[in-house]
PDB file of N, CA and C in Angstrom:
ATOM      1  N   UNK A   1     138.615  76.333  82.176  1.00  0.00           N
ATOM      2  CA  UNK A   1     138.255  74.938  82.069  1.00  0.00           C
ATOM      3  C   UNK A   1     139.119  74.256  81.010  1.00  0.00           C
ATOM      4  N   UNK A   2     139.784  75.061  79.816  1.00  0.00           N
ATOM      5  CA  UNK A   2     140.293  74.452  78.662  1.00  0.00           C
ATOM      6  C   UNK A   2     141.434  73.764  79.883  1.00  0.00           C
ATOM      7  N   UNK A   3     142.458  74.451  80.543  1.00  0.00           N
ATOM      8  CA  UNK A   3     143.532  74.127  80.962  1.00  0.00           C
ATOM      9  C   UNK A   3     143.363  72.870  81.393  1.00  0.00           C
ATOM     10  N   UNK A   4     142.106  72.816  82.611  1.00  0.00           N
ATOM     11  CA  UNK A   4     141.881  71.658  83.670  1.00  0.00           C
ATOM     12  C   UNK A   4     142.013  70.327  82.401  1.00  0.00           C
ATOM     13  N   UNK A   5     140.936  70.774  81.104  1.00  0.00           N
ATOM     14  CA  UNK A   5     140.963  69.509  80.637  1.00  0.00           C
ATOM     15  C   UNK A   5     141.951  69.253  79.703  1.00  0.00           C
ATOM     16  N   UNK A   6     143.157  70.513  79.105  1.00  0.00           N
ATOM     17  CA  UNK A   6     144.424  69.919  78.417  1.00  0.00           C
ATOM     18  C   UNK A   6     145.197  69.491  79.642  1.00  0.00           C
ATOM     19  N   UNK A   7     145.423  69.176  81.073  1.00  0.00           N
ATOM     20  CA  UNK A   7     146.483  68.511  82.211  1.00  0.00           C
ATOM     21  C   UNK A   7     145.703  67.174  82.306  1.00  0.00           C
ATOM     22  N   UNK A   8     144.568  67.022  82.547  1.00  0.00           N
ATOM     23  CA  UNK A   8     143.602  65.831  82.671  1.00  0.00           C
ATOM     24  C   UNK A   8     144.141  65.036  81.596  1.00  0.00           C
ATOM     25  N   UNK A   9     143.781  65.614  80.405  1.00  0.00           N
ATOM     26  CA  UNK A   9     144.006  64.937  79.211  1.00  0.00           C
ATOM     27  C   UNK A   9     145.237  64.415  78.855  1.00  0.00           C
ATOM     28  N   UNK A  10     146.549  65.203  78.889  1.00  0.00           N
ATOM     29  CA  UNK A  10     148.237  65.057  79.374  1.00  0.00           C
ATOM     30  C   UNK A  10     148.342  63.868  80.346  1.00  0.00           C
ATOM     31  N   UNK A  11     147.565  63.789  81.575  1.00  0.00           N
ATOM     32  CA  UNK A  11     147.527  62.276  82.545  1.00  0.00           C
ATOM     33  C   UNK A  11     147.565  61.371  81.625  1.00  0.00           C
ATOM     34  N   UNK A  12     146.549  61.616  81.590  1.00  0.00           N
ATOM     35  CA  UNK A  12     145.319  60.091  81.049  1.00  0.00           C
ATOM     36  C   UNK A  12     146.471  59.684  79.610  1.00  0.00           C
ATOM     37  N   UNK A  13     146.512  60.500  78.797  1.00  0.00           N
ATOM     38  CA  UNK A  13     147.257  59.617  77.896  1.00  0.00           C
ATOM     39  C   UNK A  13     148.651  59.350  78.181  1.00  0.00           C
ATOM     40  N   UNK A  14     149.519  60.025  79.458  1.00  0.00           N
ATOM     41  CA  UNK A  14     150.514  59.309  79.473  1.00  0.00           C
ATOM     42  C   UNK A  14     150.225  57.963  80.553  1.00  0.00           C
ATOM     43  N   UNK A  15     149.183  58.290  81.222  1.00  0.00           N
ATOM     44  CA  UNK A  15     149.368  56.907  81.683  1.00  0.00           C
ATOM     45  C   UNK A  15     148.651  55.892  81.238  1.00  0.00           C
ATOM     46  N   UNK A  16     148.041  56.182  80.514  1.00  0.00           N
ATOM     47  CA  UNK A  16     147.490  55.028  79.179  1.00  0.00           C
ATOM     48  C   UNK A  16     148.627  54.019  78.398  1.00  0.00           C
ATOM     49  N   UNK A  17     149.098  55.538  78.000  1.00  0.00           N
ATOM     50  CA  UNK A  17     150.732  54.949  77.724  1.00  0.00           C
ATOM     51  C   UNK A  17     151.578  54.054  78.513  1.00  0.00           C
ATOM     52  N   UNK A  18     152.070  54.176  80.030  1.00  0.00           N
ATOM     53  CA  UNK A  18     152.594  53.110  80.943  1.00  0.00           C
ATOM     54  C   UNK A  18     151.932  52.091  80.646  1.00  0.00           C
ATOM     55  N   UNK A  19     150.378  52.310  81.302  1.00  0.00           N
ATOM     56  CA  UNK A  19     149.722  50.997  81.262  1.00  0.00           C
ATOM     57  C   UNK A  19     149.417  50.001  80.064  1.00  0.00           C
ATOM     58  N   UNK A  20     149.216  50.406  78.442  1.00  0.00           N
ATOM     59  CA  UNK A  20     148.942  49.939  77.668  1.00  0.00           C
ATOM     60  C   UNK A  20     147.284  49.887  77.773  1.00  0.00           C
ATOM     61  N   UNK A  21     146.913  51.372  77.813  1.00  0.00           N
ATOM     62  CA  UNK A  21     145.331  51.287  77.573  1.00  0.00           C
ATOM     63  C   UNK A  21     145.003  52.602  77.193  1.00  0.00           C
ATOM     64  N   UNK A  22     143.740  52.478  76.606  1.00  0.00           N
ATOM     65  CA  UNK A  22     143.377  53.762  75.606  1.00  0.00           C
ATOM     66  C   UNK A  22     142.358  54.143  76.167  1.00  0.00           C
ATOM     67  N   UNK A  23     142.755  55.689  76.600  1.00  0.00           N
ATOM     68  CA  UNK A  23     141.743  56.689  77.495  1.00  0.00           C
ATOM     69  C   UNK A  23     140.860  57.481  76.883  1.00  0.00           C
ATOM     70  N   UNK A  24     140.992  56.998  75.202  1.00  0.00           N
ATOM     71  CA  UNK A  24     139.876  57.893  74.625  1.00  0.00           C
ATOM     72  C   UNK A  24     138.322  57.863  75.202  1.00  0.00           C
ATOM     73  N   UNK A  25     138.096  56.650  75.426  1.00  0.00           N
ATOM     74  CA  UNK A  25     136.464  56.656  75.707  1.00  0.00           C
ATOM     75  C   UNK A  25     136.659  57.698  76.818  1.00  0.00           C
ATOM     76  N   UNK A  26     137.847  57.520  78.156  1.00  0.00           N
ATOM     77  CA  UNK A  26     137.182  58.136  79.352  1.00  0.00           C
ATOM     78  C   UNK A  26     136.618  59.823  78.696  1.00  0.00           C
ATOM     79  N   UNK A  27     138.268  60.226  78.041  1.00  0.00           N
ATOM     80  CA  UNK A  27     138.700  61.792  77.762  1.00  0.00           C
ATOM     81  C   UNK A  27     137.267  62.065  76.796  1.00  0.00           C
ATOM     82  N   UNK A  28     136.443  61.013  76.200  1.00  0.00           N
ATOM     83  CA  UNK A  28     134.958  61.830  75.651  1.00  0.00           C
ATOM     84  C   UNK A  28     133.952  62.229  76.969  1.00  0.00           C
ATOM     85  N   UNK A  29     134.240  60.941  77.539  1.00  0.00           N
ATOM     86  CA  UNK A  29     133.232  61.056  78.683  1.00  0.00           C
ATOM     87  C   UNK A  29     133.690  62.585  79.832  1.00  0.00           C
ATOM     88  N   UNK A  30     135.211  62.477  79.978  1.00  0.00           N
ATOM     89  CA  UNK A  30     135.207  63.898  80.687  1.00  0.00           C
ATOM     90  C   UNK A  30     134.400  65.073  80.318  1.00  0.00           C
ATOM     91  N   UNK A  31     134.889  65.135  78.965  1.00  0.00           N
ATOM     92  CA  UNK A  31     134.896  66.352  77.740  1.00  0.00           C
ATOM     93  C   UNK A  31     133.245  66.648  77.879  1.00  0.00           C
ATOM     94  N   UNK A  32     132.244  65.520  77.526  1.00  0.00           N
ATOM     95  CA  UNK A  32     131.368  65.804  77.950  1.00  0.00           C
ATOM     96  C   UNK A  32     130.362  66.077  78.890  1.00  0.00           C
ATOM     97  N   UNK A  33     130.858  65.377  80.219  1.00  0.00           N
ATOM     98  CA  UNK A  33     130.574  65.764  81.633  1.00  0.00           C
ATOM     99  C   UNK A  33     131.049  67.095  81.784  1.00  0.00           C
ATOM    100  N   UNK A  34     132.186  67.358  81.835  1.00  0.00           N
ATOM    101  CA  UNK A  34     132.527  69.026  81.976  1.00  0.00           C
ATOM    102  C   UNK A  34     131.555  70.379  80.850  1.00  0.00           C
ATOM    103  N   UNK A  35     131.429  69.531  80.044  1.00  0.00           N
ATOM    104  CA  UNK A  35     130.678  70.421  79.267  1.00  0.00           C
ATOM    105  C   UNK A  35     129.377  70.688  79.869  1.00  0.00           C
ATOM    106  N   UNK A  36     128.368  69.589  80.256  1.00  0.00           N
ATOM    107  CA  UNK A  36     127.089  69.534  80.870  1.00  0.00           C
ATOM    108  C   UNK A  36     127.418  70.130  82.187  1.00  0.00           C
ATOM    109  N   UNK A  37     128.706  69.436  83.219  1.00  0.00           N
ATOM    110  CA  UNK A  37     128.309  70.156  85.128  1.00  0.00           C
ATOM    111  C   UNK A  37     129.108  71.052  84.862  1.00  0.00           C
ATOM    112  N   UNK A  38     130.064  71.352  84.392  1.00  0.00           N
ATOM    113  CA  UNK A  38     130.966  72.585  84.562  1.00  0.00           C
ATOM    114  C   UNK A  38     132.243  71.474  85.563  1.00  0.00           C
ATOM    115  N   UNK A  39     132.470  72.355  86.449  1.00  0.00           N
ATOM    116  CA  UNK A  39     133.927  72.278  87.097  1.00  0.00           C
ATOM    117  C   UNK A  39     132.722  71.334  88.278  1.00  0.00           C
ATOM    118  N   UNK A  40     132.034  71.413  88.595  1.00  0.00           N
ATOM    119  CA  UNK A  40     130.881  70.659  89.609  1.00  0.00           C
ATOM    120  C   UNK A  40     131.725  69.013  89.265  1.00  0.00           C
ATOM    121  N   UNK A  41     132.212  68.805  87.981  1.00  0.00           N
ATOM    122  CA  UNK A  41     132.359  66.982  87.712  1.00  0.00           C
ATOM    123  C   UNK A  41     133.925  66.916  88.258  1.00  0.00           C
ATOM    124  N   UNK A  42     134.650  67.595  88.241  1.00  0.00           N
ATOM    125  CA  UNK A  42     135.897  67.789  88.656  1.00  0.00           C
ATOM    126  C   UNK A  42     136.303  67.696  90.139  1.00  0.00           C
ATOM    127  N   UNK A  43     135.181  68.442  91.071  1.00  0.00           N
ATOM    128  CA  UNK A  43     135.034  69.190  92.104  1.00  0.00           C
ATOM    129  C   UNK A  43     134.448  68.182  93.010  1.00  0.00           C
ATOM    130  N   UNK A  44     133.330  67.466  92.198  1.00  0.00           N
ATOM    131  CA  UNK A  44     132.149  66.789  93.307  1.00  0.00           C
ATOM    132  C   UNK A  44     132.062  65.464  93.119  1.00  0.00           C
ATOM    133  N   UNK A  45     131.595  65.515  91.536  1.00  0.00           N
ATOM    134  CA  UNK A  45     131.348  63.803  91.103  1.00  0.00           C
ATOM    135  C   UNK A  45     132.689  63.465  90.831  1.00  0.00           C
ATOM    136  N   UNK A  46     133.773  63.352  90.451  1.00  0.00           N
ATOM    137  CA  UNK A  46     134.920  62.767  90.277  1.00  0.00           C
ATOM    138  C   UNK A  46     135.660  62.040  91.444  1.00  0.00           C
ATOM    139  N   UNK A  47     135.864  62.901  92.416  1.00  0.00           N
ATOM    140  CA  UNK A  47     136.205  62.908  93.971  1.00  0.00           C
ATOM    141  C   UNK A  47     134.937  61.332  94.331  1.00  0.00           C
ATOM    142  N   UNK A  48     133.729  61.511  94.460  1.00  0.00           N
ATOM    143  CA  UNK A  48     132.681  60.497  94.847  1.00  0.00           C
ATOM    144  C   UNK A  48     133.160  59.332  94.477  1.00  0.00           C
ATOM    145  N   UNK A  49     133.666  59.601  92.583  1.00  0.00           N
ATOM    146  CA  UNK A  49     133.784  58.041  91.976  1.00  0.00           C
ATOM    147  C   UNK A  49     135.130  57.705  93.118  1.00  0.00           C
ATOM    148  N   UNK A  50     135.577  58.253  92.862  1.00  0.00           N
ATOM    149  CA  UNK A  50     137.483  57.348  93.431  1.00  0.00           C
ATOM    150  C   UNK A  50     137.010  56.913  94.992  1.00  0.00           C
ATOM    151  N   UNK A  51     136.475  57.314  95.649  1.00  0.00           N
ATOM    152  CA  UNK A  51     135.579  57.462  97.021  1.00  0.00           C
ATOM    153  C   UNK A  51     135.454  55.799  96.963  1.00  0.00           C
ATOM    154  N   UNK A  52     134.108  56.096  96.393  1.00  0.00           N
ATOM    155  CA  UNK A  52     133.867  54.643  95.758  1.00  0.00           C
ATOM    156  C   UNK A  52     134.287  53.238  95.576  1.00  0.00           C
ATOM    157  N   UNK A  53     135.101  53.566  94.880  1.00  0.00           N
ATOM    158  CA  UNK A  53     135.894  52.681  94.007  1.00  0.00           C
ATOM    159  C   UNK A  53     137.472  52.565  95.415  1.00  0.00           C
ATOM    160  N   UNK A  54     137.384  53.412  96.082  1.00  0.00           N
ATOM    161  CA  UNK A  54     138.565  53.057  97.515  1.00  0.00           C
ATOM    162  C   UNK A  54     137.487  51.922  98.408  1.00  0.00           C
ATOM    163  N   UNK A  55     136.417  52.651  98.406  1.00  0.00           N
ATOM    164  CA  UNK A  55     135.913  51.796  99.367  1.00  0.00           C
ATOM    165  C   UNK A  55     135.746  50.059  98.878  1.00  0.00           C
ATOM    166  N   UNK A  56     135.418  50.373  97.069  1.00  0.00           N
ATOM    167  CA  UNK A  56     134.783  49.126  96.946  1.00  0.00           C
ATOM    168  C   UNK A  56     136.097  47.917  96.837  1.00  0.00           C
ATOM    169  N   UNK A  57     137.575  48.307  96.638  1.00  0.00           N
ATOM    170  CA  UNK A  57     138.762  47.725  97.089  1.00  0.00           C
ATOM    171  C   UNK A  57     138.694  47.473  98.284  1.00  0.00           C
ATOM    172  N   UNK A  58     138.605  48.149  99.513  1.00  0.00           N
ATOM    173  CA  UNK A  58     138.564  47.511 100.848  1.00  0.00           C
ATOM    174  C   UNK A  58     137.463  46.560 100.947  1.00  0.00           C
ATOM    175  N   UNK A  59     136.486  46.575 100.609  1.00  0.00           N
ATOM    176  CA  UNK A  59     135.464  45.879 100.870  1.00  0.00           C
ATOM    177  C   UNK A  59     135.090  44.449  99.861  1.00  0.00           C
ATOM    178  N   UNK A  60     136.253  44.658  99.019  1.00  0.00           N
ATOM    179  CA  UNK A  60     136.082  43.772  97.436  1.00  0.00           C
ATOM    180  C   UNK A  60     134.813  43.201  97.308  1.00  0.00           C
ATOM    181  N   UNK A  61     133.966  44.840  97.013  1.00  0.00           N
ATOM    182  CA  UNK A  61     133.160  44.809  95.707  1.00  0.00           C
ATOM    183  C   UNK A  61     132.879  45.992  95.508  1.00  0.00           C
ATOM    184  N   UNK A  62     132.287  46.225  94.679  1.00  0.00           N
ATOM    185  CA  UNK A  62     132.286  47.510  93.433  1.00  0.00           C
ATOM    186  C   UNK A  62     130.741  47.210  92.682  1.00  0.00           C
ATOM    187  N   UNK A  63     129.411  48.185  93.884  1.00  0.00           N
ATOM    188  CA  UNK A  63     128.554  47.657  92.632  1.00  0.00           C
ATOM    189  C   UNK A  63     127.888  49.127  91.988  1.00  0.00           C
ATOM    190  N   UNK A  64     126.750  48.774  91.260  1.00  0.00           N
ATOM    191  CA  UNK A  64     126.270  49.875  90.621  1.00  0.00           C
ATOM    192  C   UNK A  64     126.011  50.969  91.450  1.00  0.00           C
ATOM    193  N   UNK A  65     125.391  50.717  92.661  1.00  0.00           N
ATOM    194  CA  UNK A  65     124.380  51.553  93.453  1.00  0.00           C
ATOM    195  C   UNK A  65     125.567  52.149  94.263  1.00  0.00           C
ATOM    196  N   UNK A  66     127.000  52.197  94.299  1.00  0.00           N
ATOM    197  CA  UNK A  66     128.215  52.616  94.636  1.00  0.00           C
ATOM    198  C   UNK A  66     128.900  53.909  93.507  1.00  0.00           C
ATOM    199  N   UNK A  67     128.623  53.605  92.202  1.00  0.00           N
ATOM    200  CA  UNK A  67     128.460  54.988  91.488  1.00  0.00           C
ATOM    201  C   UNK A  67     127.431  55.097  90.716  1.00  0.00           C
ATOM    202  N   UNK A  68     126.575  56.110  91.666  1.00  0.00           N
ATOM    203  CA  UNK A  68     125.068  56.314  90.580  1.00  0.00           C
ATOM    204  C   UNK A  68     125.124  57.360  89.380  1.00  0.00           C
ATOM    205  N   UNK A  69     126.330  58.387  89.515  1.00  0.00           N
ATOM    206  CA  UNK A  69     126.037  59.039  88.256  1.00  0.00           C
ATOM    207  C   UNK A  69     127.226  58.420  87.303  1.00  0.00           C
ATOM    208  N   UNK A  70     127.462  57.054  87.459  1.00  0.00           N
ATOM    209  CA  UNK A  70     128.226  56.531  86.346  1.00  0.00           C
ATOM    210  C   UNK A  70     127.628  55.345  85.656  1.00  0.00           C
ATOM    211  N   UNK A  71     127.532  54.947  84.363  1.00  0.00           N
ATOM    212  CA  UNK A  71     127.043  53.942  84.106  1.00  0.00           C
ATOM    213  C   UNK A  71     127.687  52.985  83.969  1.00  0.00           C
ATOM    214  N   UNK A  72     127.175  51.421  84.100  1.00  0.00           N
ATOM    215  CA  UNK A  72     128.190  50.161  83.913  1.00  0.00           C
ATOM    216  C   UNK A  72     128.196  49.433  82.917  1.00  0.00           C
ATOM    217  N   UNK A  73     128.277  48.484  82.803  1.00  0.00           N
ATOM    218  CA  UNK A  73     128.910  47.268  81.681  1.00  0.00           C
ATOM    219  C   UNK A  73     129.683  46.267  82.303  1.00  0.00           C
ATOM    220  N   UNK A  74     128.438  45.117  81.829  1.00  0.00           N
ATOM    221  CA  UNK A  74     129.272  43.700  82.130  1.00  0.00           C
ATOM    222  C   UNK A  74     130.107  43.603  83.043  1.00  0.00           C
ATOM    223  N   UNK A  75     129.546  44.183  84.429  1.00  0.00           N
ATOM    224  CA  UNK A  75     130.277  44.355  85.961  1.00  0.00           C
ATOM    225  C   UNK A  75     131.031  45.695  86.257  1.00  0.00           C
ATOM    226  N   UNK A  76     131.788  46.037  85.493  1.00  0.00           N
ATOM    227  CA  UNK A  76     132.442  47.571  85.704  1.00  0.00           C
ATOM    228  C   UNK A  76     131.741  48.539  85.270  1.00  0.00           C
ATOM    229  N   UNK A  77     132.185  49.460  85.930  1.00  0.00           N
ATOM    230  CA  UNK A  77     132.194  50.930  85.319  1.00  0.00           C
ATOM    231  C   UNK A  77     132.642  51.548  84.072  1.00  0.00           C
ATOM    232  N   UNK A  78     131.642  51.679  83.311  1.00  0.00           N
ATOM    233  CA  UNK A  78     132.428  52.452  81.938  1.00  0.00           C
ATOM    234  C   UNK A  78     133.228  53.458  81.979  1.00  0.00           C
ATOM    235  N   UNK A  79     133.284  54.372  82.832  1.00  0.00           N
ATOM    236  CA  UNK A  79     134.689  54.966  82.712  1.00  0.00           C
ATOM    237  C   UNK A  79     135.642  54.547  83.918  1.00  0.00           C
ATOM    238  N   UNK A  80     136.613  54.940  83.004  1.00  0.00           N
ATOM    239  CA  UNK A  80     137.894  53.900  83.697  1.00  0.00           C
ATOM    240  C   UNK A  80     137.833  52.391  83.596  1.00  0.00           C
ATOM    241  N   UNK A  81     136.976  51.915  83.141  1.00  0.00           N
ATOM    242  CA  UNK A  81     136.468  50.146  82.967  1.00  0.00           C
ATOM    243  C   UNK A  81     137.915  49.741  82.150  1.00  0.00           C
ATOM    244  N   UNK A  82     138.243  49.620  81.374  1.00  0.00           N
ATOM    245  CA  UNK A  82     139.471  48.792  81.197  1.00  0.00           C
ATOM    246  C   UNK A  82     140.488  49.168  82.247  1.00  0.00           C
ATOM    247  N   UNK A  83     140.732  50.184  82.662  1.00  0.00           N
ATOM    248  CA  UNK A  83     141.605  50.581  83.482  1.00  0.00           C
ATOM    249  C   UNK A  83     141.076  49.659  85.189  1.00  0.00           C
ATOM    250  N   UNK A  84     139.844  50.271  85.025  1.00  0.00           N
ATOM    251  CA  UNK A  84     139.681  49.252  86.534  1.00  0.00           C
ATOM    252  C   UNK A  84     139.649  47.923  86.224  1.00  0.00           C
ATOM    253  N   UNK A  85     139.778  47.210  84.909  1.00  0.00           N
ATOM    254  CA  UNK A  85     139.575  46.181  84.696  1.00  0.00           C
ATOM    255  C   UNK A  85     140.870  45.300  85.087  1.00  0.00           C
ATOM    256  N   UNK A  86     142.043  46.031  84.363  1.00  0.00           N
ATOM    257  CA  UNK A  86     143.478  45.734  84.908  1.00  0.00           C
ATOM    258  C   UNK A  86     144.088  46.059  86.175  1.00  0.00           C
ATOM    259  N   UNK A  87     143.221  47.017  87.041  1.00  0.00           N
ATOM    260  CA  UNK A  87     143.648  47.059  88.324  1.00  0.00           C
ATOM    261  C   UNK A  87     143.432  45.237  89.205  1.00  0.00           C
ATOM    262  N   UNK A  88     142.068  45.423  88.481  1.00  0.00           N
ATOM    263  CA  UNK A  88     141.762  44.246  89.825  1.00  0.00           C
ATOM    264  C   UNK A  88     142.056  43.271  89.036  1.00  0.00           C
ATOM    265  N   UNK A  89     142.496  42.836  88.030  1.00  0.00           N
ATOM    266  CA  UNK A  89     143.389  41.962  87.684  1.00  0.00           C
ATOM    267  C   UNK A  89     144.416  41.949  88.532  1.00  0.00           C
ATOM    268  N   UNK A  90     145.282  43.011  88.572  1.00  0.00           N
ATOM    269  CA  UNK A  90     146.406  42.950  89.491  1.00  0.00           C
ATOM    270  C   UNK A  90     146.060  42.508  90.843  1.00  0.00           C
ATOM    271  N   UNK A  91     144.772  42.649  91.409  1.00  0.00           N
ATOM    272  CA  UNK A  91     145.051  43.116  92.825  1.00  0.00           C
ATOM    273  C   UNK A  91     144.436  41.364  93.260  1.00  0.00           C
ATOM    274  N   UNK A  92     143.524  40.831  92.312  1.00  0.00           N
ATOM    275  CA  UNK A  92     143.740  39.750  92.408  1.00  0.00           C
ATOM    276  C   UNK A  92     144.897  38.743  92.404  1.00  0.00           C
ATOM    277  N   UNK A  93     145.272  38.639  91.426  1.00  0.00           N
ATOM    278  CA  UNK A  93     146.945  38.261  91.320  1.00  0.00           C
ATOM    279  C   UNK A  93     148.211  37.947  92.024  1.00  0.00           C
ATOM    280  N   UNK A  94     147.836  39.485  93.122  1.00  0.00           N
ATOM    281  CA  UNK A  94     148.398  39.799  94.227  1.00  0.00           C
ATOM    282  C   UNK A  94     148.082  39.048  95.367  1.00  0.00           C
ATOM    283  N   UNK A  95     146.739  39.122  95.288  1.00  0.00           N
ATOM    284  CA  UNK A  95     145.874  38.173  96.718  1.00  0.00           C
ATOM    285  C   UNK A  95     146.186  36.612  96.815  1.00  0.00           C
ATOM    286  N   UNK A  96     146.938  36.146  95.592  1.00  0.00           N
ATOM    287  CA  UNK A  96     146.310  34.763  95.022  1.00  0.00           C
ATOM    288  C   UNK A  96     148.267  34.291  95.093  1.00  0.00           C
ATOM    289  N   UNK A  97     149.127  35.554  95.571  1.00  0.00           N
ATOM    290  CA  UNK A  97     150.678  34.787  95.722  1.00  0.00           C
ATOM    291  C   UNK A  97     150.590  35.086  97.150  1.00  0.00           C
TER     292      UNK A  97
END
């Protein structure tokens, strides 16, 4: 499990880095999901969120009852929330040229 979460962790901060956003909150929230499901958050619930979050792009919306074992804030999802925050910035942006 150390490995899964030093490559996870290697992502997330280089692409924190591209993007200009800080993956610490997610990399606690992994750290401690993996600690509580094991490889189950990697395997099952991780896969669900992106699921999710594909569908809720085709469908443009994204609500709570779409990831239940994640919690929200002020419309997003706390993890990944700045990150999804600047996606759909973009994808608006996009819609709107």
């Amino acid at each position: 499990m150390k490995n899964q979460t030093w490559l996870l962790e290697a992502v997330l901060q280089d692409c924190g880095t591209r993007c200009g956003v800080d993956p610490r909150r997610d990399l606690k929230i992994i750290t401690s999901r993996l600690k509580h499901e094991g490889h189950s958050f990697l395997a099952i619930t991780l896969p669900d969120y992106c699921k999710a979050f594909e569908r809720g792009l085709a469908v443009g919306r994204l609500t709570p009852g779409d990831t239940p074992s994640f919690g929200w804030y002020r419309g997003l999802p706390i993890f990944y929330g700045v990150s999804w925050s600047r996606c759909l910035r973009l994808v608006v942006s996009c819609a709107a040229t």
